[in-house]
Protein backbone atom coordinates (compact mmCIF):
# COMPACT_ATOMS: atom_id res chain seq x y z
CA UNK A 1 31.07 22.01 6.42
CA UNK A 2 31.03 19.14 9.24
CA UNK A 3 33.78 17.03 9.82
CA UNK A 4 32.05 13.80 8.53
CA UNK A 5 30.84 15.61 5.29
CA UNK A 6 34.58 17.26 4.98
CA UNK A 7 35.82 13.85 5.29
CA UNK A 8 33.67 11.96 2.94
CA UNK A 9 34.10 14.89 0.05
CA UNK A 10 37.36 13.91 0.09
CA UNK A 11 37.15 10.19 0.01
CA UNK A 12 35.24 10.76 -2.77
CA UNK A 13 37.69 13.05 -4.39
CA UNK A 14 41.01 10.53 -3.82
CA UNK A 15 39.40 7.68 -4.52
CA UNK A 16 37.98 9.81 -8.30
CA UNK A 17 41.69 10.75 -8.62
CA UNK A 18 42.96 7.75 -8.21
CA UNK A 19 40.97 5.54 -10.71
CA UNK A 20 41.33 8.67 -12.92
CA UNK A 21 45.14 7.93 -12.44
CA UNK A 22 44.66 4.38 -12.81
CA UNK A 23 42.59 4.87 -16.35
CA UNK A 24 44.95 7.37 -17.40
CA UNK A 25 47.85 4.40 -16.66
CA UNK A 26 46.01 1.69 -18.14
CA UNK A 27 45.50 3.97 -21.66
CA UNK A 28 49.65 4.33 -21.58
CA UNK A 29 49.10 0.23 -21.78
CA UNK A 30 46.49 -0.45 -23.81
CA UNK A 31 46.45 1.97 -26.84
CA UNK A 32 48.67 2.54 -29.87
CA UNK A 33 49.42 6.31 -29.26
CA UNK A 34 50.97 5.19 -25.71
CA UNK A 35 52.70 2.28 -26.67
CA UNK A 36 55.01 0.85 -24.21
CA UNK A 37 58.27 -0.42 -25.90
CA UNK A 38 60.43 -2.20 -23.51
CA UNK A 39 59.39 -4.79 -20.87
CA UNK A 40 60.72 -2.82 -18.37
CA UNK A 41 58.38 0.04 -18.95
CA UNK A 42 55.78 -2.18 -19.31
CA UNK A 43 56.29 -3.68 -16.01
CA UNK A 44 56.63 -0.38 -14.09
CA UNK A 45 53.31 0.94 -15.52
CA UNK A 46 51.52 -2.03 -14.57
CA UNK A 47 53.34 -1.67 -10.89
CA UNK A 48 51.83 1.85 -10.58
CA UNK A 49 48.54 0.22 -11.53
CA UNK A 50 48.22 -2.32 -8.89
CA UNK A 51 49.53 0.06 -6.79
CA UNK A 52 46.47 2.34 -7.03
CA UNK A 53 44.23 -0.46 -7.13
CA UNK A 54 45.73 -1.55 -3.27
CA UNK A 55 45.04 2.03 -2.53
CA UNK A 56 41.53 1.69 -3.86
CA UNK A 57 41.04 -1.45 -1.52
CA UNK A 58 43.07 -0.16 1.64
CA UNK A 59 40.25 3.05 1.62
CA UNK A 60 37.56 0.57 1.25
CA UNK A 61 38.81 -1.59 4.22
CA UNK A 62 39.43 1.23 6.27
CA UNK A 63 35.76 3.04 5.48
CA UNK A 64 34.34 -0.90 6.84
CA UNK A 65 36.30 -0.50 10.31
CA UNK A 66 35.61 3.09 10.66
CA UNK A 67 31.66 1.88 9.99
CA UNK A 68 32.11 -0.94 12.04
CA UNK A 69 31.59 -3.84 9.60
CA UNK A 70 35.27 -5.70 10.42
């Protein structure tokens, strides 16, 4: 496997894992059966989440320089 097809393979992976992650967190939020119960909880999850979703955005920022569109 080339280095550039090595390296996109795994973009692609982390940036699957990491929405996974992100779904997985928003679920915990948003449904009955994961039911946050203090503020504090609440708060941390939805940390995590825009957490991931800066991730999400760093990668795409640093695929535009590496392609030289910024």
């Amino acid at each position: 496997m080339a280095a550039t097809t090595y390296q996109a393979y795994y973009q692609y992976e982390l940036k699957k894992l990491i929405e996974e992650e992100i779904q997985r967190l928003t679920d915990i939020v948003t449904t009955e059966s994961g039911v946050v119960t203090d503020f504090s909880a609440y708060r941390y999850h939805i940390g995590q989440i825009r957490g991931l979703r800066m991730a999400l955005e760093l990668c795409d920022e640093a695929e535009a320089v590496v392609n030289g569109k910024e």
